[in-house]
Protein backbone atom coordinates (compact mmCIF):
# COMPACT_ATOMS: atom_id res chain seq x y z
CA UNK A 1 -1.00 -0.33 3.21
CA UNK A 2 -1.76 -1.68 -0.26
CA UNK A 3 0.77 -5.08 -1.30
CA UNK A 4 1.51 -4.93 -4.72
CA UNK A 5 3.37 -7.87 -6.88
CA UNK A 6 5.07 -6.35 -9.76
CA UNK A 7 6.39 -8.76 -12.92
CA UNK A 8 10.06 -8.77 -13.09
CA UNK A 9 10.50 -6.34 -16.07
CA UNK A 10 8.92 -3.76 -14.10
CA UNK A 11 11.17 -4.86 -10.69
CA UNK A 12 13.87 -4.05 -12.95
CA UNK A 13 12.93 -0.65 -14.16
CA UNK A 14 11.52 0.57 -10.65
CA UNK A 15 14.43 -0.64 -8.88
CA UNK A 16 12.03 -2.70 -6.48
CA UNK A 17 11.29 -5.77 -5.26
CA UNK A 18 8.82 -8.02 -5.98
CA UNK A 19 6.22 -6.47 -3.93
CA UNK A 20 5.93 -3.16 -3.16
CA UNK A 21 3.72 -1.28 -0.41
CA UNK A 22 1.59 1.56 -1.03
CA UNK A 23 -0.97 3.81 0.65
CA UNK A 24 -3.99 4.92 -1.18
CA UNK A 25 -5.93 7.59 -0.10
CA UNK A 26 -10.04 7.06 -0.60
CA UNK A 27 -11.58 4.00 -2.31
CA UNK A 28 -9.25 0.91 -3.08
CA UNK A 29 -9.64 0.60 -7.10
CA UNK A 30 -7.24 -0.39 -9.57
CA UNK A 31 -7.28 3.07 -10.44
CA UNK A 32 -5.80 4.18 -7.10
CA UNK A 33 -3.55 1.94 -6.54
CA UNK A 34 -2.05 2.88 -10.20
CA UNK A 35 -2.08 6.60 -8.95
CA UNK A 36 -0.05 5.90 -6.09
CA UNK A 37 2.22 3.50 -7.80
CA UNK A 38 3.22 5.91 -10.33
CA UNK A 39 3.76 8.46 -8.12
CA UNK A 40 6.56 7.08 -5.75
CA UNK A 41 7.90 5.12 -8.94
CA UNK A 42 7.01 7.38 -11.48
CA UNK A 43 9.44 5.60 -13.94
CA UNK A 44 7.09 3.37 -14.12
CA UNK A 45 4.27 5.75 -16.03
CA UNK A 46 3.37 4.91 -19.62
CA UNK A 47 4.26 1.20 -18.89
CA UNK A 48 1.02 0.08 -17.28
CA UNK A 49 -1.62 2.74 -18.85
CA UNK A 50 -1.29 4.54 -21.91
CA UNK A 51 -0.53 8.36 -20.94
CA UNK A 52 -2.94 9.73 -22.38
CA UNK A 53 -6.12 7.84 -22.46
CA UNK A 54 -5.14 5.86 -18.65
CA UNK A 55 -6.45 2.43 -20.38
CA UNK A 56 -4.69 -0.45 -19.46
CA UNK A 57 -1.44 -1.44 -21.55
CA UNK A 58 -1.58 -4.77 -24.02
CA UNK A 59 -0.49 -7.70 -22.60
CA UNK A 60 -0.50 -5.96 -18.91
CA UNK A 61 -3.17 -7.90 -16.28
CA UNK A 62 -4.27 -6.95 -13.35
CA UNK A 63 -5.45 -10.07 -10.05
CA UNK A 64 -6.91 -9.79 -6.84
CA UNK A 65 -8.17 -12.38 -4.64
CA UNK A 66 -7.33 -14.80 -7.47
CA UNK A 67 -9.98 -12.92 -9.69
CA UNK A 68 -8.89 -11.36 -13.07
CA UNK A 69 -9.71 -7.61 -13.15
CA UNK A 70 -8.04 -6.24 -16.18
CA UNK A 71 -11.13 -5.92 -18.04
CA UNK A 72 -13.03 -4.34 -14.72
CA UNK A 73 -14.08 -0.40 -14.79
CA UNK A 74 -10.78 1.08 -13.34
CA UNK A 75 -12.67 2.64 -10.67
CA UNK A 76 -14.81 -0.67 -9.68
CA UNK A 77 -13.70 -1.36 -5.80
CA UNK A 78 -11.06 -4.04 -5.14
CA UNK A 79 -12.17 -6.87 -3.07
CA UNK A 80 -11.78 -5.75 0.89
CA UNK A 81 -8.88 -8.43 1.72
CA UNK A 82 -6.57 -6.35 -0.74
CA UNK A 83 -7.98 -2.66 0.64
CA UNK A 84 -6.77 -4.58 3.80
CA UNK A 85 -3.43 -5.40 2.80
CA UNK A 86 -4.24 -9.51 3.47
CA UNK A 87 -3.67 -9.91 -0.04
CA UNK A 88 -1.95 -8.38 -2.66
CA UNK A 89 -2.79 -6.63 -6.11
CA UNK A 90 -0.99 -8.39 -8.88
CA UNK A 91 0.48 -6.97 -11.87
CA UNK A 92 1.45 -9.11 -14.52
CA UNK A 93 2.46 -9.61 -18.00
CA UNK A 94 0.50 -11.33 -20.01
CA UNK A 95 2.26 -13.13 -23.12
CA UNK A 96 0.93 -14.02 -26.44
CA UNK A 97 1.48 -16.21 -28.98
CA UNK A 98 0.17 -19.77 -30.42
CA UNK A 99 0.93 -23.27 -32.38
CA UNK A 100 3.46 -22.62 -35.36
C-alpha cells in the first residue's frame, strides 16, 4: 500500500481525505503512483499532469522522504520507505508570487 497526502483542493474534488492509500503494481515511481491515483479517483485526471503530454501541472510538487521530486524523470524509483508505505508521497500545491 502506497500513502499518499493530497493538498486540500484536490481532497475537495476527490471526495477524500487527506491521505489516500493505493496499490501500485511493478516499480514505485511517481509515474505509478499517478496511474493508480487517477484510476480509483479519476476526477482527479488533467489536474496533476497535462492529458496529453503526462508532464507535471504548474505549480503542482511532488515529496518523498522530505526530498523534492517534481523535477525527477517520472519513472525514476521512489525512495524504498514510500514503496513500503513508512512514508508517504506528497502532493502539493505550490504557490507563486513575490514583493509588490
Amino acid at each position: 500500500m502506497i500513502r499518499v497526502v493530497l493538498p486540500a483542493h484536490l481532497r475537495t474534488l476527490s471526495r477524500a481525505g487527506g491521505e489516500v492509500t493505493i496499490d501500485v503494481e511493478g516499480p514505485v515511481t511517481q509515474r505509478s503512483i499517478l496511474d493508480a491515483l487517477e484510476a480509483r479517483y479519476p476526477m482527479l485526471k488533467g489536474t496533476l499532469r497535462d492529458h496529453v503530454t503526462q508532464e507535471r501541472r504548474p505549480f503542482v510538487r511532488f515529496f518523498a522522504c522530505e526530498e523534492d521530486f517534481s523535477h525527477e524523470p517520472p519513472d525514476t524509483p521512489l525512495p524504498e520507505a514510500v514503496a513500503r508505505g513508512a512514508e508517504p508521497f506528497l502532493i502539493v500545491g505550490a504557490i507563486a508570487g513575490g514583493c509588490w
